[in-house]
Protein backbone atom coordinates (compact mmCIF):
# COMPACT_ATOMS: atom_id res chain seq x y z
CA UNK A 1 0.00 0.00 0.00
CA UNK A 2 2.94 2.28 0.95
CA UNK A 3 4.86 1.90 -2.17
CA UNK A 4 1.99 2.53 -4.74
CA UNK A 5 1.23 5.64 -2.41
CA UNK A 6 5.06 6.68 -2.45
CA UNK A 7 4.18 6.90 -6.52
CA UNK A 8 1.97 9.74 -6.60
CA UNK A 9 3.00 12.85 -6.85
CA UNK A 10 3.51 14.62 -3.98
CA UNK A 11 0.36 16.86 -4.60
CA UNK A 12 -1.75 13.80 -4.53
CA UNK A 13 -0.03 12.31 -1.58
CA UNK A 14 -1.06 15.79 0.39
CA UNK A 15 -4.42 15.57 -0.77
CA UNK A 16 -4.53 11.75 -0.06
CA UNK A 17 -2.97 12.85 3.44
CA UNK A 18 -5.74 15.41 3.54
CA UNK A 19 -8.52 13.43 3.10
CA UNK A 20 -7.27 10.49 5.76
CA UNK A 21 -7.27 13.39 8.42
CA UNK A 22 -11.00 13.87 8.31
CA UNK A 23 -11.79 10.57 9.90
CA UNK A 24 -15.52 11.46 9.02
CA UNK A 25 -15.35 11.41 5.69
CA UNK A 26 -12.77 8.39 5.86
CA UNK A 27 -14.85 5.93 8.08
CA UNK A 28 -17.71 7.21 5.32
CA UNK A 29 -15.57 5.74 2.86
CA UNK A 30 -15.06 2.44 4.63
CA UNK A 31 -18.69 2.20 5.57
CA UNK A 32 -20.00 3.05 2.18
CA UNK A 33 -17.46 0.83 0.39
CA UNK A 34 -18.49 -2.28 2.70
CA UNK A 35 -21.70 -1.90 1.84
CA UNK A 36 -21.47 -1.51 -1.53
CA UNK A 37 -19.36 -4.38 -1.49
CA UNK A 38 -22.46 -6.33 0.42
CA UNK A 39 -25.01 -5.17 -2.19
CA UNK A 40 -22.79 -6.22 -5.11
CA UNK A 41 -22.99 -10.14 -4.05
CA UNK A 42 -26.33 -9.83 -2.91
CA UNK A 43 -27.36 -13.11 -5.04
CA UNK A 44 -25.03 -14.64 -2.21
CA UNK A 45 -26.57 -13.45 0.61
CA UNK A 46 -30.46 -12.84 -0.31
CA UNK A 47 -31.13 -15.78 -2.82
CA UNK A 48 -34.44 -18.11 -2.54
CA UNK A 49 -32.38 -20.46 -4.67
CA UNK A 50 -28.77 -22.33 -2.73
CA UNK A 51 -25.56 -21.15 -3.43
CA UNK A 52 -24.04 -24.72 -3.75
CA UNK A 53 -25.78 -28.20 -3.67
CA UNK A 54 -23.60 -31.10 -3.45
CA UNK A 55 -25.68 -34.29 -5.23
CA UNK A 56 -24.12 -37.56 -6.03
CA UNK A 57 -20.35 -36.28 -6.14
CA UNK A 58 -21.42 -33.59 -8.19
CA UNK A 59 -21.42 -29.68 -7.48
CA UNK A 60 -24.45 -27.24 -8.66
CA UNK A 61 -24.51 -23.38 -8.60
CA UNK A 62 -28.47 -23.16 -8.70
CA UNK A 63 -28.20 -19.13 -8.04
CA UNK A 64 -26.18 -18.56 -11.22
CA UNK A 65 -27.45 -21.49 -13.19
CA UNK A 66 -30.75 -23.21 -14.53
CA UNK A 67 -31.30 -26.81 -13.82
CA UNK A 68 -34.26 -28.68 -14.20
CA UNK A 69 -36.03 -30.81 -11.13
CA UNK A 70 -34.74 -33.98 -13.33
CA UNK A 71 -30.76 -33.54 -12.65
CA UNK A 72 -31.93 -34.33 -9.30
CA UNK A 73 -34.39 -37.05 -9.97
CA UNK A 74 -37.24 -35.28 -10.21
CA UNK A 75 -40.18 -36.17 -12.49
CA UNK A 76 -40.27 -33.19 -15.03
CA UNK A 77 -38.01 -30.77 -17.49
CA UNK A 78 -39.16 -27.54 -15.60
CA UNK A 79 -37.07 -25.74 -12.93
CA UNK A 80 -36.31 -26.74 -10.13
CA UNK A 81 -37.94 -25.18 -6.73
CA UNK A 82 -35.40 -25.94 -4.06
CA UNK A 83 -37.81 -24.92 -1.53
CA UNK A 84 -39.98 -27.86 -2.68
CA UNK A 85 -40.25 -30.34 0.31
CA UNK A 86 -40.15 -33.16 -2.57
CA UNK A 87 -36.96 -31.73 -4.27
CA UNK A 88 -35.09 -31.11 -1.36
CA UNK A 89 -35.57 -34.77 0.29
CA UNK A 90 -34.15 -35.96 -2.96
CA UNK A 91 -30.94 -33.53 -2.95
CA UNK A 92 -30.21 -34.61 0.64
CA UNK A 93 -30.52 -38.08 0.33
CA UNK A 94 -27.44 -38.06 -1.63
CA UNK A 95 -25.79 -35.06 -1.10
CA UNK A 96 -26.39 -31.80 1.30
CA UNK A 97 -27.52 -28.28 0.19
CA UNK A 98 -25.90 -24.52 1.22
CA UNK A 99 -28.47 -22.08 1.30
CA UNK A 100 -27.67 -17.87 1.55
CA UNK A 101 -28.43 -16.27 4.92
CA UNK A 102 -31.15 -14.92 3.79
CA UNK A 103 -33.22 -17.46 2.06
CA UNK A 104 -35.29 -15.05 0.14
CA UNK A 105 -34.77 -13.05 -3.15
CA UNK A 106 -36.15 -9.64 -3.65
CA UNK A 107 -39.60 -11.09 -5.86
CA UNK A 108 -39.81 -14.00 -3.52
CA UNK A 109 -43.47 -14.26 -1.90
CA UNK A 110 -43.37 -15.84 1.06
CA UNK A 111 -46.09 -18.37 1.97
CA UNK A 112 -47.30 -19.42 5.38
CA UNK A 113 -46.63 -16.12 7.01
CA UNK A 114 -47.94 -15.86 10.81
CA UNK A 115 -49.66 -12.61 10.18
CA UNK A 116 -51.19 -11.57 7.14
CA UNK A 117 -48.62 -9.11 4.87
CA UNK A 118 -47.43 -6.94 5.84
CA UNK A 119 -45.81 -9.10 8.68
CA UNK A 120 -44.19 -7.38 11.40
CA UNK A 121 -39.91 -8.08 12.00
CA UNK A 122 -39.57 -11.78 13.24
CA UNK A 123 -36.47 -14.50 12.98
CA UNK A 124 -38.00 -15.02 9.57
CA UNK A 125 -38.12 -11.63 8.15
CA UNK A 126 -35.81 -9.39 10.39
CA UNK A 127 -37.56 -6.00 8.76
CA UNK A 128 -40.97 -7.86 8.12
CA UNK A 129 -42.44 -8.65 4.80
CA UNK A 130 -44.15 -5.97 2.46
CA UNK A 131 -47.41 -5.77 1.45
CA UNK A 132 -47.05 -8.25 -1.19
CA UNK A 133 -45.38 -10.78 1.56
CA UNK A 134 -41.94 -10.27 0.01
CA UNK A 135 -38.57 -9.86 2.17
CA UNK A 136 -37.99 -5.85 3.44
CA UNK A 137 -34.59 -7.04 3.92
CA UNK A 138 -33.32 -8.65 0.71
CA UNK A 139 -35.27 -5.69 -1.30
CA UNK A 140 -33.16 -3.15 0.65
CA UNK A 141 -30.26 -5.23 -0.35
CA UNK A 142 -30.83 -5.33 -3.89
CA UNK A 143 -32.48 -1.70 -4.42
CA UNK A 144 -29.12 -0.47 -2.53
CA UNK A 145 -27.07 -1.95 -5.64
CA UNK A 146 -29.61 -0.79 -8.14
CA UNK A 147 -29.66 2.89 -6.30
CA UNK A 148 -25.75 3.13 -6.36
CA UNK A 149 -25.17 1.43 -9.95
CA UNK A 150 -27.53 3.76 -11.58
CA UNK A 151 -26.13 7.17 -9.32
CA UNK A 152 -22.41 5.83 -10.93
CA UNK A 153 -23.10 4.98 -13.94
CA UNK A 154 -25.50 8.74 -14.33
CA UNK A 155 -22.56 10.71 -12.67
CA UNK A 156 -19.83 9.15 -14.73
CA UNK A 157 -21.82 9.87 -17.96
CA UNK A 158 -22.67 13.07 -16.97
CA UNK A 159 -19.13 14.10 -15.69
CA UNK A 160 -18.05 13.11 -19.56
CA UNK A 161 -20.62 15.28 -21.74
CA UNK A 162 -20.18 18.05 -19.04
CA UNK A 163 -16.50 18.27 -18.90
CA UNK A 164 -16.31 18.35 -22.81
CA UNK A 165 -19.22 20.62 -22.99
CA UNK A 166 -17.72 22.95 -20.40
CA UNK A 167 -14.06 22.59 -21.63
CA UNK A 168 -14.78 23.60 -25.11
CA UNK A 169 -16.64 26.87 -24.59
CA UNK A 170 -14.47 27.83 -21.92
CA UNK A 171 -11.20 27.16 -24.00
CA UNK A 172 -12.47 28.82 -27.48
CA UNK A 173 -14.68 31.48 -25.98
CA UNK A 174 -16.28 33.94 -28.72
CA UNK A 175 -19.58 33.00 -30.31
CA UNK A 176 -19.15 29.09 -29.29
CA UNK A 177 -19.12 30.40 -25.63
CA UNK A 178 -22.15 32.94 -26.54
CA UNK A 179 -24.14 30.33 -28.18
CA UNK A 180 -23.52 27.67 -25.69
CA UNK A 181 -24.78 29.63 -22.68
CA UNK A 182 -27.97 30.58 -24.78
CA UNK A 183 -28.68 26.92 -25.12
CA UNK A 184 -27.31 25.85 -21.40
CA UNK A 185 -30.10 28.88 -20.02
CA UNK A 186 -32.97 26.79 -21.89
CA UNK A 187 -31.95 23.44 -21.88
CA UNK A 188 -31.59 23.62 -18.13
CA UNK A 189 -34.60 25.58 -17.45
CA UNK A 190 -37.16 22.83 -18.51
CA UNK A 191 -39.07 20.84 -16.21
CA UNK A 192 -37.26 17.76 -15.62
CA UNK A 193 -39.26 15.41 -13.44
CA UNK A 194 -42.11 16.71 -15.10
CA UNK A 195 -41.00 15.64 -18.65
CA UNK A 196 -39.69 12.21 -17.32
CA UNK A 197 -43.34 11.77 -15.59
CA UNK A 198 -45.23 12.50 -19.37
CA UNK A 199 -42.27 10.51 -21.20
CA UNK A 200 -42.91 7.33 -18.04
CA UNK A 201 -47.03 7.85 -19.03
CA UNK A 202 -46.34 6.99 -22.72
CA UNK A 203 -43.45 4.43 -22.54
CA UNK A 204 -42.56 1.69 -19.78
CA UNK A 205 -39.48 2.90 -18.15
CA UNK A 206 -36.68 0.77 -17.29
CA UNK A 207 -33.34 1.24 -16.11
CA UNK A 208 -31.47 1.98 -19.46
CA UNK A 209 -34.18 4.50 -20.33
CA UNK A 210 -34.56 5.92 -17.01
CA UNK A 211 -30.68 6.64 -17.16
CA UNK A 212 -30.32 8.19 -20.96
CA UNK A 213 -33.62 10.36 -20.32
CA UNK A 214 -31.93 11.89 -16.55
CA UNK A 215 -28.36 11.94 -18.55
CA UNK A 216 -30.13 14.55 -21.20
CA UNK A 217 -30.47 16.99 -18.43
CA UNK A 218 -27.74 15.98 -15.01
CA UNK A 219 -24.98 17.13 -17.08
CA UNK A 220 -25.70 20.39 -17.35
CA UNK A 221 -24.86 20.57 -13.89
CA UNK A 222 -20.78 21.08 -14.32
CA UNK A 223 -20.21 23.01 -17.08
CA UNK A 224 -20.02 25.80 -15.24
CA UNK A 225 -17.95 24.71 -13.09
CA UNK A 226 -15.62 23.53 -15.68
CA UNK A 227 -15.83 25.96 -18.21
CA UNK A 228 -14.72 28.84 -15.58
CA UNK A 229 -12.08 26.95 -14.72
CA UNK A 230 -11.00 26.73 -19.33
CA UNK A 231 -11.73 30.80 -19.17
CA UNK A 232 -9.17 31.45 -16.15
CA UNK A 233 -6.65 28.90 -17.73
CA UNK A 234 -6.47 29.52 -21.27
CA UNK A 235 -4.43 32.91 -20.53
CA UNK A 236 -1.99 31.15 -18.26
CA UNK A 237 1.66 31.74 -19.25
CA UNK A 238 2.24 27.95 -19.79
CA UNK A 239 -0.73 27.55 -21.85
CA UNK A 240 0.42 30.48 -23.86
CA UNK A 241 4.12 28.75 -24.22
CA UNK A 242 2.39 26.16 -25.31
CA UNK A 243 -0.02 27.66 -27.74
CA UNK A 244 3.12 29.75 -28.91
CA UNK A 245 5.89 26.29 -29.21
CA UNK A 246 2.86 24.92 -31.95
CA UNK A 247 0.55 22.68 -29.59
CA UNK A 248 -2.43 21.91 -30.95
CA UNK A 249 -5.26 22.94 -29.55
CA UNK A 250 -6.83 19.68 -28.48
CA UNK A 251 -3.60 18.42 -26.78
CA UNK A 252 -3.01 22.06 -24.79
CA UNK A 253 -7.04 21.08 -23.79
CA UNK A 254 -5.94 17.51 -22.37
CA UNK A 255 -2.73 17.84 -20.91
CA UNK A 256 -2.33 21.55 -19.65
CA UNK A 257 -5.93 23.11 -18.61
CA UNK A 258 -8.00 19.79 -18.25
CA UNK A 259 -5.84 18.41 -14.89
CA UNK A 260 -6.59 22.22 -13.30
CA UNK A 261 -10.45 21.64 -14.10
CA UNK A 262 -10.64 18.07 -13.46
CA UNK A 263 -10.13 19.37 -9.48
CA UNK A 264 -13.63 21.31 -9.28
CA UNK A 265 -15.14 18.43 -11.09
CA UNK A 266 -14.01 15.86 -8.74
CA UNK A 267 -15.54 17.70 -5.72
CA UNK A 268 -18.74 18.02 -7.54
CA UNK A 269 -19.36 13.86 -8.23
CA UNK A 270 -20.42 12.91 -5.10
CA UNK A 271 -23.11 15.30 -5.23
CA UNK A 272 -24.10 14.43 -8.27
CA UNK A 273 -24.84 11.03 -6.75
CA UNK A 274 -26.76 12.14 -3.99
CA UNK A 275 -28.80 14.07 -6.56
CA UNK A 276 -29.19 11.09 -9.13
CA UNK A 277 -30.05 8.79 -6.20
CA UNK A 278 -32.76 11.00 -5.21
CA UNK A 279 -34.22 11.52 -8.17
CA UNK A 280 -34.81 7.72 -9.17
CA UNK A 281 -36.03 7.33 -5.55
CA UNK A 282 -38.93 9.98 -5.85
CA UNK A 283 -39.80 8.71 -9.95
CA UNK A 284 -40.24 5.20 -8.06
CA UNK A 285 -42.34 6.53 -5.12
CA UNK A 286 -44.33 8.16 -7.82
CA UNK A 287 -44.97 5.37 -9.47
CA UNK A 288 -42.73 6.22 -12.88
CA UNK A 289 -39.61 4.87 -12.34
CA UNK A 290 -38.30 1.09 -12.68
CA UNK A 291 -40.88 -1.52 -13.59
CA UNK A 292 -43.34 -2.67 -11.24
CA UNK A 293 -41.88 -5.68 -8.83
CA UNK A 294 -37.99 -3.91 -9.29
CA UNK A 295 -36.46 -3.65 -6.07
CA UNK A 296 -36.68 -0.05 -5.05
CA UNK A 297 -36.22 2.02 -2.15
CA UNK A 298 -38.48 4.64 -3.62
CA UNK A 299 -41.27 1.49 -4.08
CA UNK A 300 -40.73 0.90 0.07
CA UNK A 301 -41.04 4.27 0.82
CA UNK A 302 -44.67 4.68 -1.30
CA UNK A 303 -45.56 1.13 0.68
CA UNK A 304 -44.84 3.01 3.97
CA UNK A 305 -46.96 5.89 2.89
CA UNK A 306 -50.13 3.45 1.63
CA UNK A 307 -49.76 1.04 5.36
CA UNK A 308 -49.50 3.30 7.85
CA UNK A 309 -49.93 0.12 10.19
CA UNK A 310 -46.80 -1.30 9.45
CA UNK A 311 -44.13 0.97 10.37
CA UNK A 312 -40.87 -0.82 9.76
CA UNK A 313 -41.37 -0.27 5.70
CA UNK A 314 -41.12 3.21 6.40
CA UNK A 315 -38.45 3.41 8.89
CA UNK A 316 -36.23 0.46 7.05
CA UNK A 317 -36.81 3.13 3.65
CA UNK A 318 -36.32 5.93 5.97
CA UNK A 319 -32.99 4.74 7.60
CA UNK A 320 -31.57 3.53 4.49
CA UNK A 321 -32.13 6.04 2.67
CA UNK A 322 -30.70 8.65 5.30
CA UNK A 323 -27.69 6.01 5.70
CA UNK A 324 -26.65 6.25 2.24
CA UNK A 325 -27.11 9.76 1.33
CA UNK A 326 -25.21 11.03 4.62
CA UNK A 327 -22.47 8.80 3.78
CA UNK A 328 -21.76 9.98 0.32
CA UNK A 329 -22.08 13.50 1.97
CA UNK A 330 -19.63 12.80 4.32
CA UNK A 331 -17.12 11.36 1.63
CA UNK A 332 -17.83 14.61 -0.76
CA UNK A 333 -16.62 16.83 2.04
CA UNK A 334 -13.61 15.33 2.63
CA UNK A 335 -12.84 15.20 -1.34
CA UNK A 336 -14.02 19.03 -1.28
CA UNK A 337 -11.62 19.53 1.37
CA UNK A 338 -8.45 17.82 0.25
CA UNK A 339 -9.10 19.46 -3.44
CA UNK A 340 -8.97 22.60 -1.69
CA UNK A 341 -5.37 24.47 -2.62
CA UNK A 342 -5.70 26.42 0.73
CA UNK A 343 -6.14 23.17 3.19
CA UNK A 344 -3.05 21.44 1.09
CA UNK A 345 -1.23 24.06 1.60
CA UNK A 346 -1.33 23.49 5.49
CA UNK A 347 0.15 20.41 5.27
């Protein structure tokens, strides 16, 4: 760890340095991180099909792979149900089956509940069951991963057309500058959720169109940021060495102004997840977001609004939620703060 640190640059080792030192935003990172990691093998650890059955010498992986009933004796070509009393005494009479800790995907309705759904919390279902008598527990788990995939993958894109966008007015200025704010002043001034809401009313959303239709409008967000950044550093003296030696244009963009901008924009991406997070969150508690049955935190929090009875839905929404988005708070302070020239300069 030491000796890939002791290759940085020495800038990066102070803001590195900087960063440790705010132990909230660094136990943010560790907490976030370990659950992220969680959520991302959540088909090993919320699963209503095993991980591993062992059946007459022979090794199955029946939660990444489809078998039929009849590779372990059963009568027909269909799949398998492994929570089939039948099924199962035929696995274990020649071989033994490891099932997840929590036995229960995030579509999984549970039968022979001891309260009608919405149960309550027990040893069964540590947050209860939903509505629809499916597991609060392994739908947190897999709407986490769906929340933070879609918030990456959103801010990433977004970061990309943004920085370009911003870069190239700032850098050239004139009429491409002119023009481009014109079009950034309406572009960003339309209704977003609105237009997603009519758009969700005529087509069924899913997550690839839910994340091009939010990427038309999220990076409008940093070119601001960027291009004031290309305005103050295009009439640098290096960049006018540069410009003066014969650089081209596009390399003086990448190698001499981009670094200088790429700081701003770095302090800005966790924010922009926070933002993207909470927007799919209130298109799914609206009812226009990822297909009905999808696990979704924004689905738990409309069931805790329509069964007041049951409480845990809306404190498990409430508490994850509040987890998650104070976390990646947390972490974009501490970037913002070891970004900042004036704290690195401390050190």
């Amino acid at each position: 760890m030491m000796r890939w640190i002791d290759r940085l640059s020495p800038i990066s080792q102070r803001r590195l340095l900087t960063f440790y030192k705010n132990r909230r935003a660094y136990w943010s990172l560790i907490i976030f991180s370990i659950l992220f990691t969680i959520s991302m093998g959540a088909e090993l650890i919320a699963n209503d099909k095993p991980i591993l059955i062992s059946y007459q010498d022979d090794f199955y992986f029946p939660a990444f792979t489809y078998y039929p009933e009849t590779t372990f004796g059963g009568d027909f070509d269909t799949a398998a149900d492994y929570r089939d009393p039948y099924i199962k005494d035929l696995i274990e009479a020649d071989g033994w089956i490891l099932w997840p800790l929590i036995p229960y995907s995030y579509n999984t309705h549970i039968h022979n509940l001891p309260q009608p759904a919405p149960s309550p919390p027990s040893q069964r279902n540590w947050l209860g069951t939903d509505d629809q008598a499916r597991d609060v527990v392994a739908r947190i788990i897999y709407g986490f991963r769906i929340s933070i995939l879609f918030a990456l993958v959103l801010a990433f894109g977004s970061a990309v057309i943004g920085v370009t966008v911003g870069a190239i007015q700032g850098y050239y200025g004139g009429k491409i500058d002119l023009l481009g704010q014109r079009f950034l002043e309406i572009w960003s001034s339309l209704p977003v959720l609105f237009l997603l809401i009519i758009l969700a009313s005529i087509i069924t959303p899913n997550f690839w169109w839910l994340l091009g239709i939010m990427l038309l409008f999220s990076w409008t967000s940093l070119v601001d940021v960027v291009r004031a950044e290309f305005l103050r550093g295009r009439n640098l003296d290096y960049v006018r060495a540069a410009r003066a030696l014969g650089v081209s244009n596009p390399k003086i963009i990448l190698r001499h102004v981009l670094p200088n901008a790429m700081v701003a924009t770095m302090t800005f991406m966790p924010f922009l997840l926070t933002g993207a997070i909470t927007t799919l969150t209130s298109l799914d508690f609206l009812g226009f977001g990822l297909p009905p049955g999808s696990p979704s935190l924004g689905e738990l929090v409309a069931q805790g609004k329509n069964n007041l009875h049951a409480p845990w839905l809306a404190l498990s929404a409430f508490s994850v939620l509040s987890l998650m988005l104070t976390l990646l708070v947390f972490i974009g302070e501490g970037v913002r703060d070891a970004f900042d020239p004036r704290l690195i300069n401390k050190q």
